[in-house]
PDB file of N, CA and C in Angstrom:
ATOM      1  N   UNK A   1     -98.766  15.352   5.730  1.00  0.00           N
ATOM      2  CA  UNK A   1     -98.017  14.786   6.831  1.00  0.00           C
ATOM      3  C   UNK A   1     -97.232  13.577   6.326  1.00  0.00           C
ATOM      4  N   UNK A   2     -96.017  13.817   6.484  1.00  0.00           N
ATOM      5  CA  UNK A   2     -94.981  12.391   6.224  1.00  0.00           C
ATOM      6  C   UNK A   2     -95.334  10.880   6.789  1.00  0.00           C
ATOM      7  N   UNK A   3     -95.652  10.045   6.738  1.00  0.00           N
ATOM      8  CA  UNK A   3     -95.663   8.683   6.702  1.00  0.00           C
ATOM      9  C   UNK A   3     -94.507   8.451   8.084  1.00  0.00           C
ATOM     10  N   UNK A   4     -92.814   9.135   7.897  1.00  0.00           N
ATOM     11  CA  UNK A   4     -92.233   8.551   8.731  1.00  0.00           C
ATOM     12  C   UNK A   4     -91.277   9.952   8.860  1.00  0.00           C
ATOM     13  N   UNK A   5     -91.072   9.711  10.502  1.00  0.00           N
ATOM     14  CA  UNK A   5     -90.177  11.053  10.615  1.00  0.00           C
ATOM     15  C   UNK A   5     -88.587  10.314  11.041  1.00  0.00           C
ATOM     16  N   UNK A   6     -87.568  10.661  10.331  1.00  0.00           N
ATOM     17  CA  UNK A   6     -86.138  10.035  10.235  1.00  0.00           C
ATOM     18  C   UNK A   6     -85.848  11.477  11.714  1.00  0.00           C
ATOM     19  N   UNK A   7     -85.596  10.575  12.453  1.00  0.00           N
ATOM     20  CA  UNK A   7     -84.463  11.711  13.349  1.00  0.00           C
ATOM     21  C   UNK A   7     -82.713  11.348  13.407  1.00  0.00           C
ATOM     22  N   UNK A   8     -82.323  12.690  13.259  1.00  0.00           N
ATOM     23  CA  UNK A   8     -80.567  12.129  13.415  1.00  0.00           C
ATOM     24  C   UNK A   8     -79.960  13.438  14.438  1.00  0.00           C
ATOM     25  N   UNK A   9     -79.454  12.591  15.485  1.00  0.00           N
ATOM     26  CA  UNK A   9     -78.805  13.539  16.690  1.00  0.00           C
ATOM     27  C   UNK A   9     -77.200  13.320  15.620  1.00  0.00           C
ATOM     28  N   UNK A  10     -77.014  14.602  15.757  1.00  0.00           N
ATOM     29  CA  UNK A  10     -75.765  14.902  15.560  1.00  0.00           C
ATOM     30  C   UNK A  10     -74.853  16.127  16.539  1.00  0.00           C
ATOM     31  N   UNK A  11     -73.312  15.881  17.073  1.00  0.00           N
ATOM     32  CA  UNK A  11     -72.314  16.738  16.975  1.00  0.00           C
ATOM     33  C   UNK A  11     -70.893  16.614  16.509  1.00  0.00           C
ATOM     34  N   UNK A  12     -70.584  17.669  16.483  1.00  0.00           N
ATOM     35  CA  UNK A  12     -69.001  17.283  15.809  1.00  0.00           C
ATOM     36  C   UNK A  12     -69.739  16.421  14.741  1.00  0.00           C
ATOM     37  N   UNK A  13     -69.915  15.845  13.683  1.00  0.00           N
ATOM     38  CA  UNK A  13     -70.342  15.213  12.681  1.00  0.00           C
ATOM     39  C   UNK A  13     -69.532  15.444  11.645  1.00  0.00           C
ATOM     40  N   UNK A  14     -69.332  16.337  11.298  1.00  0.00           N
ATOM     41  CA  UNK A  14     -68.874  16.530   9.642  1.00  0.00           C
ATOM     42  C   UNK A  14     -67.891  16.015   8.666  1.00  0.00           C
ATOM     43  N   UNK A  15     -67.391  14.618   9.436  1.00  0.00           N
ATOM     44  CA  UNK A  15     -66.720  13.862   8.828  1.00  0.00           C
ATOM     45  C   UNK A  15     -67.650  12.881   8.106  1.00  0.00           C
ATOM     46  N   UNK A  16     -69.023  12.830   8.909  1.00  0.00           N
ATOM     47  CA  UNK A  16     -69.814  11.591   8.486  1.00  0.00           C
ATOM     48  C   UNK A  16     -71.397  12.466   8.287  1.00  0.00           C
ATOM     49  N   UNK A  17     -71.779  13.211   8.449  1.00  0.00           N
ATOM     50  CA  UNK A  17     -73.079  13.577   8.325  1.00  0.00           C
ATOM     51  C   UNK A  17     -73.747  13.706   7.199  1.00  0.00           C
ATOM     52  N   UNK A  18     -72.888  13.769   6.096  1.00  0.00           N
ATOM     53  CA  UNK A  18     -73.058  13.900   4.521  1.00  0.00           C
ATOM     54  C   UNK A  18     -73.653  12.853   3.694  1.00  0.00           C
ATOM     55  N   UNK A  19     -72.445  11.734   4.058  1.00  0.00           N
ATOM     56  CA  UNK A  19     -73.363  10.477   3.578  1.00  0.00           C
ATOM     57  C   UNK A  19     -74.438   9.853   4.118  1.00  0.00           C
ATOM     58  N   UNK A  20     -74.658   9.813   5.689  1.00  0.00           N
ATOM     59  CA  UNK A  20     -75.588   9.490   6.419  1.00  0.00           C
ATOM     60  C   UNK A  20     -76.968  10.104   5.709  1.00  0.00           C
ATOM     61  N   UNK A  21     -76.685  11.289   5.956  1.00  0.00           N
ATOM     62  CA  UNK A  21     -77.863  11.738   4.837  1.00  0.00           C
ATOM     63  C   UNK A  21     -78.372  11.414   4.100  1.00  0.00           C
ATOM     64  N   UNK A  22     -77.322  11.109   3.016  1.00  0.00           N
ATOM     65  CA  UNK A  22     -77.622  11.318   1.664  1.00  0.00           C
ATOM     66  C   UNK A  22     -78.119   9.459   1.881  1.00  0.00           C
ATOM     67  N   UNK A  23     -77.741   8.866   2.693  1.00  0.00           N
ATOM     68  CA  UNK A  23     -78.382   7.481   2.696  1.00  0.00           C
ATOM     69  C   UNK A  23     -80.103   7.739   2.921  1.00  0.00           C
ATOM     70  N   UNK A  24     -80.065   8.303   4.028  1.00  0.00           N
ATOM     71  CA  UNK A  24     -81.678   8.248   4.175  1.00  0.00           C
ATOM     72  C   UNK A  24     -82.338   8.647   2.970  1.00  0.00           C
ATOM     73  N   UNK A  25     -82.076  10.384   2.008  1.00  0.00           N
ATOM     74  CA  UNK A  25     -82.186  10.978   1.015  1.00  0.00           C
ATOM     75  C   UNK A  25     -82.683   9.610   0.369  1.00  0.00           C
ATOM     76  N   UNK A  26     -81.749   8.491  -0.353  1.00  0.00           N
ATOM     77  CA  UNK A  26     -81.869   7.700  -1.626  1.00  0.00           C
ATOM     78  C   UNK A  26     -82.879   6.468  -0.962  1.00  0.00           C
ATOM     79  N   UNK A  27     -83.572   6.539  -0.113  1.00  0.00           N
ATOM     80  CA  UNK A  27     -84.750   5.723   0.256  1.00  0.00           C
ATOM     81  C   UNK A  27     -85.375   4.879  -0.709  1.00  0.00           C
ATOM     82  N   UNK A  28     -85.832   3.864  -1.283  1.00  0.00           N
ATOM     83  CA  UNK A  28     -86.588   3.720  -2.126  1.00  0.00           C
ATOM     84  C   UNK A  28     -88.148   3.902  -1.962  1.00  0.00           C
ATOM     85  N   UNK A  29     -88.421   4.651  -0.154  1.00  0.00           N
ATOM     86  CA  UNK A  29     -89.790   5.034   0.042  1.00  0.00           C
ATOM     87  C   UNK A  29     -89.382   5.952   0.774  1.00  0.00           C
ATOM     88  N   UNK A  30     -89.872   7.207  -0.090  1.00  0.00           N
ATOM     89  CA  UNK A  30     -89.776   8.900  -0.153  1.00  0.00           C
ATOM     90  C   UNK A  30     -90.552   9.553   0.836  1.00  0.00           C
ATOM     91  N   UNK A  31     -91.633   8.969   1.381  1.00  0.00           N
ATOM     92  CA  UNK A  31     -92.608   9.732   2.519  1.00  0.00           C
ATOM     93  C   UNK A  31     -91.811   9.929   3.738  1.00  0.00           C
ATOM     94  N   UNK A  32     -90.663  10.315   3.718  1.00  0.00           N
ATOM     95  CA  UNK A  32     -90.562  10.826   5.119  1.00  0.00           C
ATOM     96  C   UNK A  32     -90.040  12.531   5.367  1.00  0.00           C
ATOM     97  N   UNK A  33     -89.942  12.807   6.519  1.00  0.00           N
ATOM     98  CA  UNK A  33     -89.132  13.749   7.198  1.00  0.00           C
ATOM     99  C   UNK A  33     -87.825  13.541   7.243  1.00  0.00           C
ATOM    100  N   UNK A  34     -86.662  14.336   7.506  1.00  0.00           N
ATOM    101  CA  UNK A  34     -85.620  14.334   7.773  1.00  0.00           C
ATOM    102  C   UNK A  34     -85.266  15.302   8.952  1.00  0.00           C
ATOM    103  N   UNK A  35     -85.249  15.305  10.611  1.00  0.00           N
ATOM    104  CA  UNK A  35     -85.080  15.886  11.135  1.00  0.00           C
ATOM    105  C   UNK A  35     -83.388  16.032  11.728  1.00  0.00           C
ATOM    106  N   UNK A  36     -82.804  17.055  11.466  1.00  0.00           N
ATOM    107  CA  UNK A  36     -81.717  17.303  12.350  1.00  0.00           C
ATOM    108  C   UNK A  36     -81.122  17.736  13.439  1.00  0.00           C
ATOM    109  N   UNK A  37     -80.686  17.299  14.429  1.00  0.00           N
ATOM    110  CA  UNK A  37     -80.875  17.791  15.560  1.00  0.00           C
ATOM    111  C   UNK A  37     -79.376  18.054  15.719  1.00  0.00           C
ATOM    112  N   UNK A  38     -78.956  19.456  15.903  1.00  0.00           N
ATOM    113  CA  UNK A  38     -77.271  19.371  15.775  1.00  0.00           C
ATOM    114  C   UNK A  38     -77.832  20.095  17.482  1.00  0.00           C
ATOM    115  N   UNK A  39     -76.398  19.182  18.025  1.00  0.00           N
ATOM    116  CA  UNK A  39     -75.970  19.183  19.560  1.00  0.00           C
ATOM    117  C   UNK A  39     -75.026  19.774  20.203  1.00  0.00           C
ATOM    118  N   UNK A  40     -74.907  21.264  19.341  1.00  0.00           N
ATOM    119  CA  UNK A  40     -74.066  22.251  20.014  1.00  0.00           C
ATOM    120  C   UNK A  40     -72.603  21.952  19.022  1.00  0.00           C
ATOM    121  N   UNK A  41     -73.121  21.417  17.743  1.00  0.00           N
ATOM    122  CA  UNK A  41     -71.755  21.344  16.897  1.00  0.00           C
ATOM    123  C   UNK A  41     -70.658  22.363  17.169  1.00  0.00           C
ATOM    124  N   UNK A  42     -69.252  22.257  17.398  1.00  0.00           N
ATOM    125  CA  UNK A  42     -68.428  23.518  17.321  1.00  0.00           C
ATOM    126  C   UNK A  42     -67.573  23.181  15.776  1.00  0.00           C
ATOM    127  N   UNK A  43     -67.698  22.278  14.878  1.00  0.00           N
ATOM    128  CA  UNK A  43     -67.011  21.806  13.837  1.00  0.00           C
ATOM    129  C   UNK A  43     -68.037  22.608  12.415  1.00  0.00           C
ATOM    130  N   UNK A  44     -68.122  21.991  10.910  1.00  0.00           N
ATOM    131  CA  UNK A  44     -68.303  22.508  10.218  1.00  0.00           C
ATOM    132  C   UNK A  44     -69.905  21.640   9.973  1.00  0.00           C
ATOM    133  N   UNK A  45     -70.240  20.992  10.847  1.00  0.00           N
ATOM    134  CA  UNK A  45     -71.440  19.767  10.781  1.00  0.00           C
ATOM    135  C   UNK A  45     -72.914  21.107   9.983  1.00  0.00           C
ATOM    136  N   UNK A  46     -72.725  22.025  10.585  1.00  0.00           N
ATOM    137  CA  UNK A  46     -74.430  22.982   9.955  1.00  0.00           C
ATOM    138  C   UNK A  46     -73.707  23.451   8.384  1.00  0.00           C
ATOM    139  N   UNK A  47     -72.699  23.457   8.062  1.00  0.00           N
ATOM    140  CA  UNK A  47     -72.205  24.155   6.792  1.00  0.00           C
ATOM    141  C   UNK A  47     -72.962  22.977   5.830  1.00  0.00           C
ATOM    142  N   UNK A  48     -72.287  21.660   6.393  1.00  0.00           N
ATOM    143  CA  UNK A  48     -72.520  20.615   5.563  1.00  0.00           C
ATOM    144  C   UNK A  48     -73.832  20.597   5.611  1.00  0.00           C
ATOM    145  N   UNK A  49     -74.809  20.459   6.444  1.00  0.00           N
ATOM    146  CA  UNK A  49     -76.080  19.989   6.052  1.00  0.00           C
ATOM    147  C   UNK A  49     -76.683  21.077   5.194  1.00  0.00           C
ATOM    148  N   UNK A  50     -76.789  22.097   5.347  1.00  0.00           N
ATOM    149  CA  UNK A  50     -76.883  23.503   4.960  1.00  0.00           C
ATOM    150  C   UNK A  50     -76.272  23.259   3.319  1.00  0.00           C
ATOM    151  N   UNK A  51     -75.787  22.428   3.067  1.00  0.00           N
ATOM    152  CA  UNK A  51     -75.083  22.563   1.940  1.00  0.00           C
ATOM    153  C   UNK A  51     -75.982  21.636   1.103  1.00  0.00           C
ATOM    154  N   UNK A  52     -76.920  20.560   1.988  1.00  0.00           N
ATOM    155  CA  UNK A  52     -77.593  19.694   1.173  1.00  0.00           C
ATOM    156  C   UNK A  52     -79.245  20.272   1.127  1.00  0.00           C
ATOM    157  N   UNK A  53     -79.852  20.180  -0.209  1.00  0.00           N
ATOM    158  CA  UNK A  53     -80.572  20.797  -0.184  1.00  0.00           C
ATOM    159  C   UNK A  53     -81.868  19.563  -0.386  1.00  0.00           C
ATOM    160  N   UNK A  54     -82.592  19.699   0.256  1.00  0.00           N
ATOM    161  CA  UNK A  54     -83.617  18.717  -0.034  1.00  0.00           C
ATOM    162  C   UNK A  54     -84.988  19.100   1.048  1.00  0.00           C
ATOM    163  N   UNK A  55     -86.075  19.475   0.522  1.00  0.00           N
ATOM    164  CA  UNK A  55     -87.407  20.090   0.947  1.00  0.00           C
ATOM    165  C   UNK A  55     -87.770  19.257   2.112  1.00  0.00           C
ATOM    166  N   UNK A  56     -87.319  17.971   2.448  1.00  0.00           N
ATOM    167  CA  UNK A  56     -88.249  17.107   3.506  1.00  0.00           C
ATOM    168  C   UNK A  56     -87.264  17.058   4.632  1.00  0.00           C
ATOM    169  N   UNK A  57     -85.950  17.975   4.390  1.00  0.00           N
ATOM    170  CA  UNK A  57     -84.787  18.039   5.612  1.00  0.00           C
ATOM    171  C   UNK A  57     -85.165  19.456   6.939  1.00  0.00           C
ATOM    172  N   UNK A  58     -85.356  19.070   7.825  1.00  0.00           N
ATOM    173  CA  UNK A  58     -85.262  20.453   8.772  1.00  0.00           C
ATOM    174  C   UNK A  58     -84.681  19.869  10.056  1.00  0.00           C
ATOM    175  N   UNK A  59     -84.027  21.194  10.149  1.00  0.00           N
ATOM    176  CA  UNK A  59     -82.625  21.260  10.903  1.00  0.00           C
ATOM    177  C   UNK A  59     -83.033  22.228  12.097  1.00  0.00           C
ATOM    178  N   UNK A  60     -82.652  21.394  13.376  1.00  0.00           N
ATOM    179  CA  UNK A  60     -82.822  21.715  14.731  1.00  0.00           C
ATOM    180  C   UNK A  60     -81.699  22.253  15.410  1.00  0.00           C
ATOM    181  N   UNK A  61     -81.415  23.448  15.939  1.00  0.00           N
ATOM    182  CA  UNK A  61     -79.709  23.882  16.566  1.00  0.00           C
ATOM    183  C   UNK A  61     -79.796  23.375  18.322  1.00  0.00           C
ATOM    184  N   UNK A  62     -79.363  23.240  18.965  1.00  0.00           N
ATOM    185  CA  UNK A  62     -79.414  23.472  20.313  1.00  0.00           C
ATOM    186  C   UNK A  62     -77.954  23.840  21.110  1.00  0.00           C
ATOM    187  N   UNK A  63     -77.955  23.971  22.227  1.00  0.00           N
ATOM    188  CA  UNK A  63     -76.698  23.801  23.083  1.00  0.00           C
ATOM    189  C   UNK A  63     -76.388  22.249  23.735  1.00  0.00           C
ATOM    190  N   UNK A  64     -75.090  21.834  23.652  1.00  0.00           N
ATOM    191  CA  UNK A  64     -74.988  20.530  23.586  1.00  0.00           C
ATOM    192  C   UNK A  64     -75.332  20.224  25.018  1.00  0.00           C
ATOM    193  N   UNK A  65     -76.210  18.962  24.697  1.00  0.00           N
ATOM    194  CA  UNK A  65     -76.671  18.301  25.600  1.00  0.00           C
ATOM    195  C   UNK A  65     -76.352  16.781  25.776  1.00  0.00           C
ATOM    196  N   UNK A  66     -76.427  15.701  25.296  1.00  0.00           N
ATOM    197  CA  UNK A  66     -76.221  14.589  24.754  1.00  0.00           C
ATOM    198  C   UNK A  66     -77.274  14.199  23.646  1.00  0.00           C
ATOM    199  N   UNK A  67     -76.647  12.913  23.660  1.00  0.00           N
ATOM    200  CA  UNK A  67     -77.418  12.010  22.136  1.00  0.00           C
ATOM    201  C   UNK A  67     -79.051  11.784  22.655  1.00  0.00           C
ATOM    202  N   UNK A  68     -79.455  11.349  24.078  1.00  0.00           N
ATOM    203  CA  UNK A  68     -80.758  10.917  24.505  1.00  0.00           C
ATOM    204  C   UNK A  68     -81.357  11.914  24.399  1.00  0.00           C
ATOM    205  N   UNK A  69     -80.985  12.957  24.465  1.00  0.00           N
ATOM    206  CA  UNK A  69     -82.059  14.601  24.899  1.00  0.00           C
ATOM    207  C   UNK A  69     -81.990  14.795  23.043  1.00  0.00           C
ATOM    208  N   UNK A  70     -81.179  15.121  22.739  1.00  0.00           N
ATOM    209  CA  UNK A  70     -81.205  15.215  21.053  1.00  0.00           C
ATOM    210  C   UNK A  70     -82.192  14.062  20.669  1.00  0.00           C
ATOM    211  N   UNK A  71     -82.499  12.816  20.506  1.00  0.00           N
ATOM    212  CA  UNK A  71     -83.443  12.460  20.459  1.00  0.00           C
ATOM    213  C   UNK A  71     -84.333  12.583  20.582  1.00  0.00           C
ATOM    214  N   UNK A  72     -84.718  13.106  22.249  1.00  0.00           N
ATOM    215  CA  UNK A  72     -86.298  13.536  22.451  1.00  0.00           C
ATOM    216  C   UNK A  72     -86.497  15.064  22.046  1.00  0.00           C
ATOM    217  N   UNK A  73     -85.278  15.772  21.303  1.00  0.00           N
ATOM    218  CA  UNK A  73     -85.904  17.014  20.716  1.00  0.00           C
ATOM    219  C   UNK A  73     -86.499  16.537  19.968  1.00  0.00           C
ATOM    220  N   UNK A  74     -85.809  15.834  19.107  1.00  0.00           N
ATOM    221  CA  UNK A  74     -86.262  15.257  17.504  1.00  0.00           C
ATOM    222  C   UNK A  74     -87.454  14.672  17.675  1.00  0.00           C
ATOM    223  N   UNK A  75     -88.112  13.683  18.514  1.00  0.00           N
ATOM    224  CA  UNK A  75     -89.341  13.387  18.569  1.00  0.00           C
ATOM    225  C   UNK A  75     -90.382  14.428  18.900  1.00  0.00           C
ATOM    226  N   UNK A  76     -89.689  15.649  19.792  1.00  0.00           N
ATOM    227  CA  UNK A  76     -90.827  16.803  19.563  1.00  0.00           C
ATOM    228  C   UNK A  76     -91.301  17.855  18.871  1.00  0.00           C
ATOM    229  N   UNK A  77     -90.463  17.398  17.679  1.00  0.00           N
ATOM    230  CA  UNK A  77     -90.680  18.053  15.958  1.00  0.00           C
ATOM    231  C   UNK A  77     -90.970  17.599  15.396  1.00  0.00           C
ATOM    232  N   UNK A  78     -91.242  15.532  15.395  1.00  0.00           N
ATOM    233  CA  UNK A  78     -91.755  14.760  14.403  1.00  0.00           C
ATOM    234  C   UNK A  78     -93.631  14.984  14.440  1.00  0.00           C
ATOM    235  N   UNK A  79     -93.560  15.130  12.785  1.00  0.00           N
ATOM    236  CA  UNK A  79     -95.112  14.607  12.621  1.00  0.00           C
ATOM    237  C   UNK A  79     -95.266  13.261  11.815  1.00  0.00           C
ATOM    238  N   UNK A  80     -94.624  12.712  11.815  1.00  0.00           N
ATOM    239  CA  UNK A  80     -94.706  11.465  10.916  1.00  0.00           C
ATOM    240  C   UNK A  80     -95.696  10.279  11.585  1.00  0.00           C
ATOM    241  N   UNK A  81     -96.274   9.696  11.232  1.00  0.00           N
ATOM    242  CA  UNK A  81     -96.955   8.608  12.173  1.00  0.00           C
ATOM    243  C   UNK A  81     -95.900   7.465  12.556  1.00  0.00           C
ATOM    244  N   UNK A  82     -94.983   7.117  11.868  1.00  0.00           N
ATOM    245  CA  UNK A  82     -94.085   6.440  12.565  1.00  0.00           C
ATOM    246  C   UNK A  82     -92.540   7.391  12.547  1.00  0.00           C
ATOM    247  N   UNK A  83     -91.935   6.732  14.061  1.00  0.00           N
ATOM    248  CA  UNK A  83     -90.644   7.064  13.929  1.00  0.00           C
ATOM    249  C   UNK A  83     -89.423   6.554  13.545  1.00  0.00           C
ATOM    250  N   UNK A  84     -88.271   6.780  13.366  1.00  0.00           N
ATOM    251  CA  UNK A  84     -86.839   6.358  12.744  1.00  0.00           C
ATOM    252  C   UNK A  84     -85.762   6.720  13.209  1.00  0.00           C
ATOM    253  N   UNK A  85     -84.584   6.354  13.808  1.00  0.00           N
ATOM    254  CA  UNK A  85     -83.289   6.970  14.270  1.00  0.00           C
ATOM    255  C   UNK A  85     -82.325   6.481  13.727  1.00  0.00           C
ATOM    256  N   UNK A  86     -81.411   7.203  13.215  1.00  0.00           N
ATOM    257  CA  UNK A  86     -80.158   6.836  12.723  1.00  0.00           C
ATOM    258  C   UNK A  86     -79.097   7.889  13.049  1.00  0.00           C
ATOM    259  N   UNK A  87     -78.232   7.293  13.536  1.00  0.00           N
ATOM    260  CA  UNK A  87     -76.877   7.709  13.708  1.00  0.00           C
ATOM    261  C   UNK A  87     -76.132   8.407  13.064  1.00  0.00           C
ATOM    262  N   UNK A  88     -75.234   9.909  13.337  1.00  0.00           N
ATOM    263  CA  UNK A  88     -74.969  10.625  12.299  1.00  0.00           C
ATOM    264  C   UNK A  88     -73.504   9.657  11.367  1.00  0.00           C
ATOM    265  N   UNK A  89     -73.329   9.010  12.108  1.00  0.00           N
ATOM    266  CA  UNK A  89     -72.099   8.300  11.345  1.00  0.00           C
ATOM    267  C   UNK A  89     -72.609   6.945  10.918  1.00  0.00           C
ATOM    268  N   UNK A  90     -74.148   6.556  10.890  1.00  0.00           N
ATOM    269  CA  UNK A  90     -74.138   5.310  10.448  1.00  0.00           C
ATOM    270  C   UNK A  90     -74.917   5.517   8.922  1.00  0.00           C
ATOM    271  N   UNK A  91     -75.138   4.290   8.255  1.00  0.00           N
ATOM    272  CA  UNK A  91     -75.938   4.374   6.812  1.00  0.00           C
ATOM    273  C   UNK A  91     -76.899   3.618   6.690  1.00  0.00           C
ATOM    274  N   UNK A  92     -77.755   3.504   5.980  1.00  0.00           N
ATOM    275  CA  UNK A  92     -78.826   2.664   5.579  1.00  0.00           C
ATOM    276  C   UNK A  92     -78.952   2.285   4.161  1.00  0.00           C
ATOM    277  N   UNK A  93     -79.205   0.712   4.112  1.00  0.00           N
ATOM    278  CA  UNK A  93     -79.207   0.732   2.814  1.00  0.00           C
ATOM    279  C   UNK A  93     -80.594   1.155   2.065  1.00  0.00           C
ATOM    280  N   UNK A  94     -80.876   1.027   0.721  1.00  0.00           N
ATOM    281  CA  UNK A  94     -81.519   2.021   0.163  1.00  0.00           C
ATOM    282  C   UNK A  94     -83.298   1.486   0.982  1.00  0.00           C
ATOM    283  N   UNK A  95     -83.393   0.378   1.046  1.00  0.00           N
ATOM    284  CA  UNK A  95     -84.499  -0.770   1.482  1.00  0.00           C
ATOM    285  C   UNK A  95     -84.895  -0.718   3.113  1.00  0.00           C
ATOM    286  N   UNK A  96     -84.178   0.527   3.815  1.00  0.00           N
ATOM    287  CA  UNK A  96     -84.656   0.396   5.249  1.00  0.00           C
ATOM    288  C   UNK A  96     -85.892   1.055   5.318  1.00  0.00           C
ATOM    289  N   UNK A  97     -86.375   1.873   5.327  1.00  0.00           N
ATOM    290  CA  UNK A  97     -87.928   2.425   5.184  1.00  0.00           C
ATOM    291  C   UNK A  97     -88.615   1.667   4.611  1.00  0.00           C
ATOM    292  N   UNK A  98     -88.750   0.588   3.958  1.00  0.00           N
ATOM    293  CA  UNK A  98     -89.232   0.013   3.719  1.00  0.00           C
ATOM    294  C   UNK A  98     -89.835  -1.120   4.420  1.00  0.00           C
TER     295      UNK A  98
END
């Protein structure tokens, strides 16, 4: 069981979902989840994540709902003992899990 479950509501994203990622990805503390919650994307947002490959990422589809309900999907897939949210267009530097 992961230490910490990262949730990220995303739609339309795929201008920004890549690096957002790849921010959480370069963590300097590796125990977590990566949950994705795409919100009825109609853009290329599942190609891209789909494109990143990393064992602690799983990816949630739904029909769009908003950002609050995408959240509480994501908390009802986390097993992490603590939780995390970040924004599909925002970043973290390498020291936030920490």
């Amino acid at each position: 069981m992961p230490l910490i479950s990262v949730v990220i509501p995303v739609y339309n994203g795929e201008k920004t979902i890549r690096e957002t990622i790849e921010s959480v990805l370069n963590q300097t503390l590796a125990d977590f989840e990566l949950l994705i919650i795409d919100d009825g994307s109609q853009d290329s947002t599942l190609e891209v994540v789909a494109s990143i490959k990393d064992p602690r990422i799983k990816v949630f589809s739904y029909p769009n709902a908003n950002q609050a309900v995408s959240r509480n999907r994501g908390l009802s897939h986390a097993v992490g003992e603590y939780i995390s949210f970040i924004d599909a267009d925002d970043l973290w530097t390498p020291d936030k899990l920490e």
